[in-house]
N, C-alpha and C. Protein backbone atom coordinates (compact mmCIF):
# COMPACT_ATOMS: atom_id res chain seq x y z
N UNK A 1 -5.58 1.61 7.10
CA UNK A 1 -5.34 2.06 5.76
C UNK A 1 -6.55 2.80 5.28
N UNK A 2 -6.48 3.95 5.01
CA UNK A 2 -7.51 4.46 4.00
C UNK A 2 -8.48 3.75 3.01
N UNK A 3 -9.46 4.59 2.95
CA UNK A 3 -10.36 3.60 1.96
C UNK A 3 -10.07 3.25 0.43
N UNK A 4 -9.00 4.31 0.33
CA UNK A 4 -8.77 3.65 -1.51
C UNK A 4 -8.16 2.92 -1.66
N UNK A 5 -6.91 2.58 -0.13
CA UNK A 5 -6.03 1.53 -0.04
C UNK A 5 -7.12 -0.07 -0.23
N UNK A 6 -8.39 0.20 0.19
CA UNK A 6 -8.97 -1.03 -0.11
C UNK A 6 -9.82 -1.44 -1.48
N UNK A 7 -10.23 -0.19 -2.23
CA UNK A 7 -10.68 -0.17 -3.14
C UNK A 7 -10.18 -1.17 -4.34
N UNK A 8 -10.87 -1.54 -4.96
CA UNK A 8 -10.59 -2.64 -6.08
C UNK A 8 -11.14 -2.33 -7.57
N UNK A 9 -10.24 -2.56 -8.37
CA UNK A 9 -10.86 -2.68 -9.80
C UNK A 9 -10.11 -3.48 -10.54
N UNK A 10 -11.48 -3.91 -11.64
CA UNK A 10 -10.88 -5.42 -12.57
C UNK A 10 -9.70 -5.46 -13.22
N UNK A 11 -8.66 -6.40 -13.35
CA UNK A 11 -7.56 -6.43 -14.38
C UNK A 11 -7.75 -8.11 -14.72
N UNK A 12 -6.88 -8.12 -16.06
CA UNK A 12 -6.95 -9.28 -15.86
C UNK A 12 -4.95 -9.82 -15.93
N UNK A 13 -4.69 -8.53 -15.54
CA UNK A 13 -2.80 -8.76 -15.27
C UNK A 13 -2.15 -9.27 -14.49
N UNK A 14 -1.41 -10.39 -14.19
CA UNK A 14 -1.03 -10.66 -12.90
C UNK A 14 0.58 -9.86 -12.74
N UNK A 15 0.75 -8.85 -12.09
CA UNK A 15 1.98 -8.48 -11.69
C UNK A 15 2.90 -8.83 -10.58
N UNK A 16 3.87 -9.00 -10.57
CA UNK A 16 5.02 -9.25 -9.44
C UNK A 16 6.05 -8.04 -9.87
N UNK A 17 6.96 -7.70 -8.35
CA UNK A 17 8.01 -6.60 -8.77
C UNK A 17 9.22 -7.02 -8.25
N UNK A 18 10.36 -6.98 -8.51
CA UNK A 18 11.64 -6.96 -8.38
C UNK A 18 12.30 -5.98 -7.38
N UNK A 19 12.36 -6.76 -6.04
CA UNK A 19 12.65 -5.47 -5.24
C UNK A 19 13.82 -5.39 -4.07
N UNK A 20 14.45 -3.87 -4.06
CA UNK A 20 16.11 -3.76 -3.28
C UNK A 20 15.38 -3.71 -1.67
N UNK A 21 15.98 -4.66 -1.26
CA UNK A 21 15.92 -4.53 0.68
C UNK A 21 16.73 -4.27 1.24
N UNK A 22 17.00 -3.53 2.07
CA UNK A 22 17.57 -2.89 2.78
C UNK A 22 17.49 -2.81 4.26
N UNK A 23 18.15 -3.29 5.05
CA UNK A 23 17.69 -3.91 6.75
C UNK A 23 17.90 -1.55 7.21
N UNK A 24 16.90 -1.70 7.69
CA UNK A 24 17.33 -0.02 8.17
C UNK A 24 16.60 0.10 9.78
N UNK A 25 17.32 0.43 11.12
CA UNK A 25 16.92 0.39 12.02
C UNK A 25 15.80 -0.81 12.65
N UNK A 26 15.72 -1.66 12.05
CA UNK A 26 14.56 -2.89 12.69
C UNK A 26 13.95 -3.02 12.10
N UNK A 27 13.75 -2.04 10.89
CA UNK A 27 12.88 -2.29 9.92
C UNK A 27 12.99 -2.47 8.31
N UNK A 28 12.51 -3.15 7.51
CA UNK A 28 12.78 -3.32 6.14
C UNK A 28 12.30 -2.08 5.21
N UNK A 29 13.32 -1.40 4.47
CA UNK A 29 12.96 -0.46 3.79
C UNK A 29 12.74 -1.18 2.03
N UNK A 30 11.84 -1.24 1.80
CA UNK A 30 11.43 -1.70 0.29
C UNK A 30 11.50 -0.52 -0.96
N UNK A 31 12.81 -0.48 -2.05
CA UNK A 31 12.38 0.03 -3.10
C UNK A 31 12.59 -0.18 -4.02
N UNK A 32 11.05 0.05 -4.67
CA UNK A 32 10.73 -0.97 -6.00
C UNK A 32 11.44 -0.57 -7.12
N UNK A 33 11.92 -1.61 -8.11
CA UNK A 33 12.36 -1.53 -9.18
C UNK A 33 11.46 -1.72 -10.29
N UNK A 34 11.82 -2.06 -11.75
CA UNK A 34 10.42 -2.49 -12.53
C UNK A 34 10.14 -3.41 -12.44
N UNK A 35 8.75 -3.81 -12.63
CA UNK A 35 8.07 -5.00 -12.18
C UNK A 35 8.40 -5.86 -13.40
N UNK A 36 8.69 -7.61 -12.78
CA UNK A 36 8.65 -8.40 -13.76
C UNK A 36 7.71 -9.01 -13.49
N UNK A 37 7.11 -9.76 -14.03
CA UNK A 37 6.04 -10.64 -14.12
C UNK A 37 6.33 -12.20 -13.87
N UNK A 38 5.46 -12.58 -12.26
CA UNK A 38 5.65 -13.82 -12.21
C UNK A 38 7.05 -14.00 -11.79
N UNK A 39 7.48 -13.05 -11.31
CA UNK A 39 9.18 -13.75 -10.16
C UNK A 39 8.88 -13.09 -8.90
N UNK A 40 8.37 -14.01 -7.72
CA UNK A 40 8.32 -13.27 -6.77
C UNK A 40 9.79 -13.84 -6.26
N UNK A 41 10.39 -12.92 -4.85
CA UNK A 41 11.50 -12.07 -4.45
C UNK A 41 11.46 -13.38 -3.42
N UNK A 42 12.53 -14.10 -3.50
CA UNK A 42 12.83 -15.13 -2.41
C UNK A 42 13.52 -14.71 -1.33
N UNK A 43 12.75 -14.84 0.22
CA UNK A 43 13.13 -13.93 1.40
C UNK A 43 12.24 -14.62 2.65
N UNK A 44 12.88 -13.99 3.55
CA UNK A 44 12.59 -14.26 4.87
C UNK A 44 11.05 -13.70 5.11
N UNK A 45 10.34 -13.91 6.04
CA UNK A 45 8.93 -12.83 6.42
C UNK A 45 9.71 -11.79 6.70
N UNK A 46 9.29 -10.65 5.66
CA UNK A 46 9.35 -9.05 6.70
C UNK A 46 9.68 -8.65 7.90
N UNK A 47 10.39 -7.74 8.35
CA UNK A 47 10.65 -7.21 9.74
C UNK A 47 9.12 -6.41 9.68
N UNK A 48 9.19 -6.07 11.01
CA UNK A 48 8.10 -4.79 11.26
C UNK A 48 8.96 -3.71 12.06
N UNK A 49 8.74 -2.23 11.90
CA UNK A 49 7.97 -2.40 10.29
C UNK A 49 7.88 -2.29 9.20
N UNK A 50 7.36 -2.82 8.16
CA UNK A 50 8.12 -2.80 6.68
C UNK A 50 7.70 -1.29 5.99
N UNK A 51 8.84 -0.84 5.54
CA UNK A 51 8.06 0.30 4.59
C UNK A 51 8.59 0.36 3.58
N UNK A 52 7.44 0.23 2.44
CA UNK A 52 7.43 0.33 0.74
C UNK A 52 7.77 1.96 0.50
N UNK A 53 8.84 2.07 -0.13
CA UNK A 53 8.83 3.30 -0.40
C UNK A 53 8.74 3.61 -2.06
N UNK A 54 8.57 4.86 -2.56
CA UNK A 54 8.08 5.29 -4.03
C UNK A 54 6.68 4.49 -4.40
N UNK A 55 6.00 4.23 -3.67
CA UNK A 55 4.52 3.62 -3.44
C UNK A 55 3.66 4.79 -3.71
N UNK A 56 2.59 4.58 -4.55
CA UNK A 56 1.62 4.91 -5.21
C UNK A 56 0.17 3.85 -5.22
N UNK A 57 -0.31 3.87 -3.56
CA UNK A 57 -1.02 2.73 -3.50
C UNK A 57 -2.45 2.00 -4.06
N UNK A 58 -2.71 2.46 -5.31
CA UNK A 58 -4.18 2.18 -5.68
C UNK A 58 -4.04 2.27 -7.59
N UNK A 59 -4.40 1.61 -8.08
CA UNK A 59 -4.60 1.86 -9.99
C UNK A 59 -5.01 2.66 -9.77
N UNK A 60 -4.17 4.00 -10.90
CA UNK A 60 -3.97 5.08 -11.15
C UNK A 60 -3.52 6.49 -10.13
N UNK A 61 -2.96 6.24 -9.06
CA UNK A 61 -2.40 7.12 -7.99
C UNK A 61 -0.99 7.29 -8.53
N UNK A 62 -1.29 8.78 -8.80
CA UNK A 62 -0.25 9.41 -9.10
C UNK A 62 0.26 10.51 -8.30
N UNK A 63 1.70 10.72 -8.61
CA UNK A 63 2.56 11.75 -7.84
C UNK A 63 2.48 13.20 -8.74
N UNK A 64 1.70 14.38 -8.36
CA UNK A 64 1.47 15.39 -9.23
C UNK A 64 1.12 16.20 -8.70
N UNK A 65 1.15 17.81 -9.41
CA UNK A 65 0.26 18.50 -8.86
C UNK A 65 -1.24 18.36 -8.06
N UNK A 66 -1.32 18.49 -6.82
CA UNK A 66 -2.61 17.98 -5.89
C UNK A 66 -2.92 19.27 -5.33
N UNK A 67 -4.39 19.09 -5.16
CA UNK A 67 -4.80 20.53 -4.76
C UNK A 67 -5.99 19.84 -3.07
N UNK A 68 -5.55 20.57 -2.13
CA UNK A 68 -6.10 19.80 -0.81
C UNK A 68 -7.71 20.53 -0.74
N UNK A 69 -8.37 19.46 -0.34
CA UNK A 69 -10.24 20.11 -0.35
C UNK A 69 -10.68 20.19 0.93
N UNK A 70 -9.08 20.13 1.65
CA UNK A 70 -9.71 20.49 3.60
C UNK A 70 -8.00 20.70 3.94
N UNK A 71 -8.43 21.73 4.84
CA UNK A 71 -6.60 21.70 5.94
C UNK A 71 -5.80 20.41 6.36
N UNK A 72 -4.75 20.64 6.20
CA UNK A 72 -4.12 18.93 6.00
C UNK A 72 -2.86 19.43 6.83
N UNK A 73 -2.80 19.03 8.30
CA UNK A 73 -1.82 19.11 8.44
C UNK A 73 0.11 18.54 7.78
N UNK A 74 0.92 19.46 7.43
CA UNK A 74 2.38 19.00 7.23
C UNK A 74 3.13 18.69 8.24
N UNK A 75 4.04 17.33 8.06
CA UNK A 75 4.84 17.05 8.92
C UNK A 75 6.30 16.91 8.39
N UNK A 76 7.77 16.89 9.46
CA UNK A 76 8.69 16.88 9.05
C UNK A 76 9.06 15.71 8.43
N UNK A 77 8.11 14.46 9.21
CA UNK A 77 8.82 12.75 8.19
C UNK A 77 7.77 12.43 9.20
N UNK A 78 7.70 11.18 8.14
CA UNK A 78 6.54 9.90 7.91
C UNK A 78 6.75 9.33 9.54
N UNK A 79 7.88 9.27 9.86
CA UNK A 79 8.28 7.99 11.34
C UNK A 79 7.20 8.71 12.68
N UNK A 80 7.18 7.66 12.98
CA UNK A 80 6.44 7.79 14.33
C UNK A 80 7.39 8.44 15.11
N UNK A 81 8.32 8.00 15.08
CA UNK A 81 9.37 8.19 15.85
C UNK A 81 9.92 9.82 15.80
N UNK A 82 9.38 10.69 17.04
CA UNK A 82 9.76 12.17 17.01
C UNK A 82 9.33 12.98 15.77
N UNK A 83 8.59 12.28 15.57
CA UNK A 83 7.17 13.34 14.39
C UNK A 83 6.51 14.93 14.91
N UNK A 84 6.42 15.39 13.71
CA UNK A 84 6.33 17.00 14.37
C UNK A 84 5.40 17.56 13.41
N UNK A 85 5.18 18.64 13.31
CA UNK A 85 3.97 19.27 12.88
C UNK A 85 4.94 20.45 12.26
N UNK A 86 5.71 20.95 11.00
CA UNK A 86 6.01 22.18 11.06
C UNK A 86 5.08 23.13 9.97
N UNK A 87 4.21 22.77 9.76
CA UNK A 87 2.81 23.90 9.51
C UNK A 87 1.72 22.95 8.78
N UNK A 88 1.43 23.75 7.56
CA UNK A 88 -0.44 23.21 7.34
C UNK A 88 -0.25 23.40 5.34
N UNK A 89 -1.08 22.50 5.01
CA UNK A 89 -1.47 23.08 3.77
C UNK A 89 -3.08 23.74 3.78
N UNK A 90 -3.31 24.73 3.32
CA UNK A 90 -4.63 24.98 3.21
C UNK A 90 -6.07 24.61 2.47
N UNK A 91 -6.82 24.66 2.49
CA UNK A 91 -8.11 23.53 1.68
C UNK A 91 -7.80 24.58 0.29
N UNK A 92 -7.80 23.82 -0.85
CA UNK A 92 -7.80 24.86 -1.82
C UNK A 92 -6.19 25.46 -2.18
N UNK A 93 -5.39 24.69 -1.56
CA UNK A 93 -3.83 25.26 -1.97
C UNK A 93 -3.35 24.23 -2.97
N UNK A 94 -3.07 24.34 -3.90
CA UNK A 94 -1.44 23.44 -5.05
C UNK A 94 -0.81 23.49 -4.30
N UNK A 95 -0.34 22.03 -4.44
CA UNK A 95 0.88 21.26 -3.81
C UNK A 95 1.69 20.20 -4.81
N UNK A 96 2.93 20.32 -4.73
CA UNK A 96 3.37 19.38 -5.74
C UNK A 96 4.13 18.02 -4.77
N UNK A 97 3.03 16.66 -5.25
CA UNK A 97 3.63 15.57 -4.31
C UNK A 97 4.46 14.61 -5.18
N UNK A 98 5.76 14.73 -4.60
CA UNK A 98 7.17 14.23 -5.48
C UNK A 98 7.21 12.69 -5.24
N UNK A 99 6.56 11.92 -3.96
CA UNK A 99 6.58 10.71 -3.70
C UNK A 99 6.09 9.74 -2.31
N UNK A 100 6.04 8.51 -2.11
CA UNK A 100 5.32 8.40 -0.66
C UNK A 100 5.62 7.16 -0.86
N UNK A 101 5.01 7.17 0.85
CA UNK A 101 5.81 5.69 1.03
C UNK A 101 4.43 4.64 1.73
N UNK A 102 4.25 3.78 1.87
CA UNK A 102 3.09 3.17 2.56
C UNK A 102 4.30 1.73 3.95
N UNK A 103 3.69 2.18 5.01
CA UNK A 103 4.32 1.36 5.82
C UNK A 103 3.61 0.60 6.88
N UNK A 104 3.91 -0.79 7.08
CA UNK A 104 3.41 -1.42 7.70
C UNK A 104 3.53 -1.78 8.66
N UNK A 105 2.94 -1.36 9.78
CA UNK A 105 3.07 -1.91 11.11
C UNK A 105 2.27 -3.17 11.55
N UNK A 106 1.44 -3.43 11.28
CA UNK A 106 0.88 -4.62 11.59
C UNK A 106 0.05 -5.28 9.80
N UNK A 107 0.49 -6.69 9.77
CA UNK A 107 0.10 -6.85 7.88
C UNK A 107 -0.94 -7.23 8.57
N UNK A 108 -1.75 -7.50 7.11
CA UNK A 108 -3.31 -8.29 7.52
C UNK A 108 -3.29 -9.60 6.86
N UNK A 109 -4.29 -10.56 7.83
CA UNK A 109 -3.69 -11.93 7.30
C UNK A 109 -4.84 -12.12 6.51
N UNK A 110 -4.64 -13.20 5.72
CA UNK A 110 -5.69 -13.68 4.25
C UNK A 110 -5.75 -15.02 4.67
N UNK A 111 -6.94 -16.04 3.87
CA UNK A 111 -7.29 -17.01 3.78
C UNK A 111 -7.15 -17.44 1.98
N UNK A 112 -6.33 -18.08 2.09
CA UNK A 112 -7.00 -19.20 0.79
C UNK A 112 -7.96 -19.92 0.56
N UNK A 113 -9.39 -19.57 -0.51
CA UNK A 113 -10.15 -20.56 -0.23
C UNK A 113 -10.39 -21.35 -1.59
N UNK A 114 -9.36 -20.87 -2.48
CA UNK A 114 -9.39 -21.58 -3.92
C UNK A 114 -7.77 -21.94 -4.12
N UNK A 115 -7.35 -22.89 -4.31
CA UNK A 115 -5.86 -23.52 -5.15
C UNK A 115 -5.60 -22.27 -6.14
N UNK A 116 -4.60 -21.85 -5.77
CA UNK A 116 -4.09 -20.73 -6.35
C UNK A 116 -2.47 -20.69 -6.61
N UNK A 117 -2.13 -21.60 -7.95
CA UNK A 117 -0.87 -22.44 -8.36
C UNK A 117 0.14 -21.44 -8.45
N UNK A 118 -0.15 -20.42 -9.04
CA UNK A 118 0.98 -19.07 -9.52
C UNK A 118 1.21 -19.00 -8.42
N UNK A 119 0.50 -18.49 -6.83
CA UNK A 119 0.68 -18.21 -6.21
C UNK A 119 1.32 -18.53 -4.94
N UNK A 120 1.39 -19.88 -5.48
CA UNK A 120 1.55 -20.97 -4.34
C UNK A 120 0.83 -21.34 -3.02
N UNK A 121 -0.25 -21.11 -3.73
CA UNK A 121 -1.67 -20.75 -2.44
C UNK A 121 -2.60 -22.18 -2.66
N UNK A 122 -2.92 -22.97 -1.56
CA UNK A 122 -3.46 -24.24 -1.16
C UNK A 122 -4.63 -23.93 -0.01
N UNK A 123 -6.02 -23.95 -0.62
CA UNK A 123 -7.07 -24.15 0.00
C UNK A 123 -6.75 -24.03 1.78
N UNK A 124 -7.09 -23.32 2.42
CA UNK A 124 -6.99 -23.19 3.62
C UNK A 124 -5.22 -22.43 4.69
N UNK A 125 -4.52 -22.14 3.50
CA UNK A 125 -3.50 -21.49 3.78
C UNK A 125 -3.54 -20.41 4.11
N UNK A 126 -2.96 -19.70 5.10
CA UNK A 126 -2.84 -18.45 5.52
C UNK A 126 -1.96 -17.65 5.55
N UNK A 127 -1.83 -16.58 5.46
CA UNK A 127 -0.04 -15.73 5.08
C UNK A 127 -0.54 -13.99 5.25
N UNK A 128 0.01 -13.16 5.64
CA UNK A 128 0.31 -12.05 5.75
C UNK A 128 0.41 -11.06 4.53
N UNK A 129 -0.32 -9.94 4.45
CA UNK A 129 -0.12 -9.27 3.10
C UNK A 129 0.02 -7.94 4.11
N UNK A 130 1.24 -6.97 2.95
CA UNK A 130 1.79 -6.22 3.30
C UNK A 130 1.11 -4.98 2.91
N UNK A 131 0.49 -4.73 1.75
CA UNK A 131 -0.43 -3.80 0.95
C UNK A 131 -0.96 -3.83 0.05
N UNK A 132 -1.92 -2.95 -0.39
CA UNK A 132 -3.01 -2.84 -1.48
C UNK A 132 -2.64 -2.04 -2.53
N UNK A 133 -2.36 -2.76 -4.22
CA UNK A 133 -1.78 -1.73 -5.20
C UNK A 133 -2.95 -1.68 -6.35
N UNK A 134 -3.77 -1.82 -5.95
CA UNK A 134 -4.66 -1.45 -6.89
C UNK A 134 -5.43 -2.63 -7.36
N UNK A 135 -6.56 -2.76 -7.98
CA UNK A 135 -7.01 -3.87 -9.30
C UNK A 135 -6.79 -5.06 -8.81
N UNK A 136 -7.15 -5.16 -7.15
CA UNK A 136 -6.83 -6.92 -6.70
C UNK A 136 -5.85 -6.88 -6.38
N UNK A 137 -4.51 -6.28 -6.76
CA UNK A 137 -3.34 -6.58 -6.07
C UNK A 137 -3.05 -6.14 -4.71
N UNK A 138 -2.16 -7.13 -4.25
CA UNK A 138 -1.40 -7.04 -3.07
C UNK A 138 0.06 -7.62 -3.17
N UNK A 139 0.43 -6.70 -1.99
CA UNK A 139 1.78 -7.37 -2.04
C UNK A 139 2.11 -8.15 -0.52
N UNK A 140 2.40 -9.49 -0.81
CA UNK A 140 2.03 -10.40 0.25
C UNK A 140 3.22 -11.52 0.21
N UNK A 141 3.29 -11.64 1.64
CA UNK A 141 4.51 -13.15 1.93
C UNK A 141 4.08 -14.72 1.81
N UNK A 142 4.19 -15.65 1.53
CA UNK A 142 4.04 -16.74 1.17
C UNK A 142 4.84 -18.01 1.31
N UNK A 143 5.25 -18.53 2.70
CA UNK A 143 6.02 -19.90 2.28
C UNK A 143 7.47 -19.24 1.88
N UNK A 144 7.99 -18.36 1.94
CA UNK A 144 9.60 -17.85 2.39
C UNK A 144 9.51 -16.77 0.85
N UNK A 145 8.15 -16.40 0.19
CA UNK A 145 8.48 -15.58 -1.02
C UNK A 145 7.62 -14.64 -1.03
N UNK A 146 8.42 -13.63 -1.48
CA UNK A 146 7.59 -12.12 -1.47
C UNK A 146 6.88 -12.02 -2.98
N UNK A 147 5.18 -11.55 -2.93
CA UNK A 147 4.45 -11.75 -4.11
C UNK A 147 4.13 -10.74 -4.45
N UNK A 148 3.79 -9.96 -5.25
CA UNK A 148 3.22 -9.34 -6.00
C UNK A 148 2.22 -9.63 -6.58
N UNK A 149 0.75 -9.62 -6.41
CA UNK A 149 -0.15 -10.76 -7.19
C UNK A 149 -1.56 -10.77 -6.95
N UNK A 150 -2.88 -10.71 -7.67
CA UNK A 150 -4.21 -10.90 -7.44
C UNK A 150 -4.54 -11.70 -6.72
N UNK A 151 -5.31 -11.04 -5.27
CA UNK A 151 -5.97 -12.36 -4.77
C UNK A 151 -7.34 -12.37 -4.59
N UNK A 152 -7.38 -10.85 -4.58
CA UNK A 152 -8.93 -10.00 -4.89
C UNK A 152 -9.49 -10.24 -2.91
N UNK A 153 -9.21 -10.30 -2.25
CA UNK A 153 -9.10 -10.82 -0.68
C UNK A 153 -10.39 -9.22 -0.24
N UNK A 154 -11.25 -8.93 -0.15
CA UNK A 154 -11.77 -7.54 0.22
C UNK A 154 -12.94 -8.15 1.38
N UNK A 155 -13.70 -9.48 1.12
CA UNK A 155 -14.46 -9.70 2.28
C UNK A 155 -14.11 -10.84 3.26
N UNK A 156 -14.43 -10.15 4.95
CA UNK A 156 -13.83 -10.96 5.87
C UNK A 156 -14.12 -12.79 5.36
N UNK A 157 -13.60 -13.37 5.83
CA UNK A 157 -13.88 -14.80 6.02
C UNK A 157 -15.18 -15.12 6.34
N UNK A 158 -15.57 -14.29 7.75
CA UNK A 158 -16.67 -14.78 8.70
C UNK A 158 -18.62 -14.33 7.54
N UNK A 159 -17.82 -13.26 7.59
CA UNK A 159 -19.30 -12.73 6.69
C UNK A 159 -19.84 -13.85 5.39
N UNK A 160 -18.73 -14.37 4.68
CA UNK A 160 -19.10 -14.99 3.78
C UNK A 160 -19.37 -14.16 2.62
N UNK A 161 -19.77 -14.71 1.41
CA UNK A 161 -18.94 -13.86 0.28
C UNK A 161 -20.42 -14.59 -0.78
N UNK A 162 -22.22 -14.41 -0.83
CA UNK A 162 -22.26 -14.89 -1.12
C UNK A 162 -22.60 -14.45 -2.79
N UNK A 163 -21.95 -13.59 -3.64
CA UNK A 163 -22.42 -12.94 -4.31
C UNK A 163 -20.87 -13.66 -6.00
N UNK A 164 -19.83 -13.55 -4.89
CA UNK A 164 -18.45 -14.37 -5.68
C UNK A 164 -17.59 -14.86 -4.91
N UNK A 165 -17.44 -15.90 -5.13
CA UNK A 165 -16.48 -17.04 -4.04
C UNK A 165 -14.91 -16.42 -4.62
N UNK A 166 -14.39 -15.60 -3.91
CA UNK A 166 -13.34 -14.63 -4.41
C UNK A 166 -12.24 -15.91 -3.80
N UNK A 167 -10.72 -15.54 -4.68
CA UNK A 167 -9.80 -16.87 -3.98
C UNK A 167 -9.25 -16.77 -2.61
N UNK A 168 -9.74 -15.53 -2.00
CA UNK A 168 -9.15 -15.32 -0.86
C UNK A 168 -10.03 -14.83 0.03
N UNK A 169 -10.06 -14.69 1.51
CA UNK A 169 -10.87 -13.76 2.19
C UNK A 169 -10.01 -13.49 3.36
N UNK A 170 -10.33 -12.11 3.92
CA UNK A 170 -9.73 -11.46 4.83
C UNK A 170 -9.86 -12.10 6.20
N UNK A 171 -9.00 -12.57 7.01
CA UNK A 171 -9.11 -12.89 8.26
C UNK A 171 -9.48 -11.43 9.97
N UNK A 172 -8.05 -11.16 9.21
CA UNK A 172 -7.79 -10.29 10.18
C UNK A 172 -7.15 -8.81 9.74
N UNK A 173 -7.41 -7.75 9.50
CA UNK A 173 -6.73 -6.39 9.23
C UNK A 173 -6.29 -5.61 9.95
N UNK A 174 -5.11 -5.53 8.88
CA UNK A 174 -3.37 -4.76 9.29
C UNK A 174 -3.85 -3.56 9.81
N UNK A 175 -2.52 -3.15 10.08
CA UNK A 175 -2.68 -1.55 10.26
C UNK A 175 -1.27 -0.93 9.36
N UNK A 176 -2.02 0.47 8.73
CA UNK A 176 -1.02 0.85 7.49
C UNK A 176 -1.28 2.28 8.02
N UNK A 177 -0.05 2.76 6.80
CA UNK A 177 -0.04 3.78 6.85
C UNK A 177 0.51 4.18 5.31
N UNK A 178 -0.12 5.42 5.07
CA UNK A 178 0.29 5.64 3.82
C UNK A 178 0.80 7.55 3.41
N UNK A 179 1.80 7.84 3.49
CA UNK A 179 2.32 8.89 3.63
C UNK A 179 2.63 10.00 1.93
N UNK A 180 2.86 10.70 1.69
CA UNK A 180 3.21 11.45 0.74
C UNK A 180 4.10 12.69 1.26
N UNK A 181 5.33 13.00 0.53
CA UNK A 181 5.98 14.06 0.44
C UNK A 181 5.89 15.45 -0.63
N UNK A 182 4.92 16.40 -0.14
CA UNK A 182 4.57 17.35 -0.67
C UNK A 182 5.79 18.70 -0.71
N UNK A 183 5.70 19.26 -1.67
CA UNK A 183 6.13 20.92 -1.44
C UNK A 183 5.14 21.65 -2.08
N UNK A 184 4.93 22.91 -0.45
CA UNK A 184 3.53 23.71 -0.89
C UNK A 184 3.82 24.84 -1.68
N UNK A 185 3.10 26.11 -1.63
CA UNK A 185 3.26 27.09 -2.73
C UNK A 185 4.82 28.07 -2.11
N UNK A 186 4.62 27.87 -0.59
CA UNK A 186 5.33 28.60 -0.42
C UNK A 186 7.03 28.14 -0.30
N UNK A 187 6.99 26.79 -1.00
CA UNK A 187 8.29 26.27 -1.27
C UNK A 187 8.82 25.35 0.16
N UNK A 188 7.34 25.24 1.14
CA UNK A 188 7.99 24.08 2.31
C UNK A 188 7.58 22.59 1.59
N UNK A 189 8.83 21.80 2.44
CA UNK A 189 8.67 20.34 2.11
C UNK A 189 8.21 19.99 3.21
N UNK A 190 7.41 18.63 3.52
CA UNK A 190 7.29 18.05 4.23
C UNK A 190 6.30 16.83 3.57
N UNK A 191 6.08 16.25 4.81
CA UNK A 191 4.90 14.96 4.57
C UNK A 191 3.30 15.53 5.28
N UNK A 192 2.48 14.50 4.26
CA UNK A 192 1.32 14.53 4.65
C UNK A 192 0.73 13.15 4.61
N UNK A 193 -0.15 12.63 5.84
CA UNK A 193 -0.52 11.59 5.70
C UNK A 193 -2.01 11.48 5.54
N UNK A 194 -1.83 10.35 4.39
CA UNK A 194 -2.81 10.18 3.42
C UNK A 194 -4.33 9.61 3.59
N UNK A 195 -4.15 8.70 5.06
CA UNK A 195 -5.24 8.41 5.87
C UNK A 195 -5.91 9.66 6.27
N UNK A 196 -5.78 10.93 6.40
CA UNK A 196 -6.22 11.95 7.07
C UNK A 196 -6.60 12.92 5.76
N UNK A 197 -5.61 13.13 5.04
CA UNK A 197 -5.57 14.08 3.90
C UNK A 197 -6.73 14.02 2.91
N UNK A 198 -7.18 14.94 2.14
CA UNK A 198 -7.91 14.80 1.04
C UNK A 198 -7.76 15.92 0.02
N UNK A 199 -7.02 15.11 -0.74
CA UNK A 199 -6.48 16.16 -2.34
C UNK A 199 -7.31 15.70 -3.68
N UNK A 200 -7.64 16.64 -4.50
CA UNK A 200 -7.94 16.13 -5.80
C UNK A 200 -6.66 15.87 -6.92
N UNK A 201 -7.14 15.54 -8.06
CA UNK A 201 -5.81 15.22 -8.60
C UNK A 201 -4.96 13.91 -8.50
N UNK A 202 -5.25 12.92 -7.21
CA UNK A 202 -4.20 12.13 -6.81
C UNK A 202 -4.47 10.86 -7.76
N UNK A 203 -5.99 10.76 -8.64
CA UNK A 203 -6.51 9.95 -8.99
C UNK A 203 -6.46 10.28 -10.82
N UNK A 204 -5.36 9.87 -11.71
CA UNK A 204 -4.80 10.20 -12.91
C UNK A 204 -6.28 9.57 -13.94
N UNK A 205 -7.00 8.44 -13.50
CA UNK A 205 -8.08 8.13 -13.86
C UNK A 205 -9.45 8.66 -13.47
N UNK A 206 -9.43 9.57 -12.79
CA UNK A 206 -10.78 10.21 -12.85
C UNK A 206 -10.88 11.89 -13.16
């Protein structure tokens, strides 16, 4: 995952979202509805691999006019599967990105190291998180329920944390992917992936 996918900033909100699943080829297609607060989504663990779609992965990532600050290759779709190249955006071109999806092929697992009641999280528990939405959140499996929820999880386990005993720490990290569907000036659609890409604009807060 990209580095903003890990990036963190303070809230003091706890969010959960309400969300349609959809079994699609082996894999779970996720799309979000509005978030309620505090109902996580009672379900099985995730297929792999899961992909969140209309995902906007970080506080304040927005879908908007983006302007690229290096050549970014375009592709026809996000899937691994028979992915293609049908041209380029240029460093310095407007692009208008309508939406994206973040998908998971391998989650990353977390540690509980504080009683964490909302969450249903018990000192030494371990569970799988699916992605990073900004401000501490993740969206993560738990004991048969899908969460939405702060765990603030950013340093490994092993390193130790000795600055804030955060309620969680990272065991082991996923592998993501985080995609966007652009149309450039000259009216092509395609995807660009966001691990590679670098646009201004994508960040509505700075």
């Amino acid at each position: 995952m990209p580095n903003v996918l890990l990036r963190s900033r303070r809230t003091s909100v706890l969010r959960a979202a309400l969300i349609l699943l959809v079994f699609v080829k082996g894999s779970y297609v996720w799309g979000a509805q509005e978030p309620e607060p505090d109902k996580p989504i009672v379900m099985s663990k995730p297929k792999l691999p899961f992909v969140q779609k209309d995902v906007c992965p970080f506080e304040c990532c927005t879908y908007r006019h983006w302007t690229a600050t290096k050549p970014t290759l375009l592709y026809q779709s996000w899937k691994r599967s028979g992915r293609k190249v049908i041209g380029s955006v240029r460093k310095g071109e407007r692009v208008l990105a309508a939406t994206g999806v973040v998908v998971t092929y391998r989650p990353s697992r977390f540690r509980a190291r504080q009683n964490v009641n909302d969450l249903d999280l018990k000192i030494g528990d371990e569970f799988p998180a699916y992605a990073y939405r900004g401000e501490g959140v993740f969206d993560f499996w738990n004991k048969g329920k899908f969460y939405q929820g702060e765990i603030y999880g950013q340093n490994h386990c092993a390193k130790g944390d000795p600055d804030f005993q955060s309620p969680t720490c990272v065991v082991e990290d996923g592998e993501f992917e985080w995609w966007a569907q652009v149309t450039t000036q000259a009216g092509r659609k395609g995807w660009v992936w966001m691990d590679k890409a670098r646009f201004d604009n994508v960040d509505a807060c700075s």
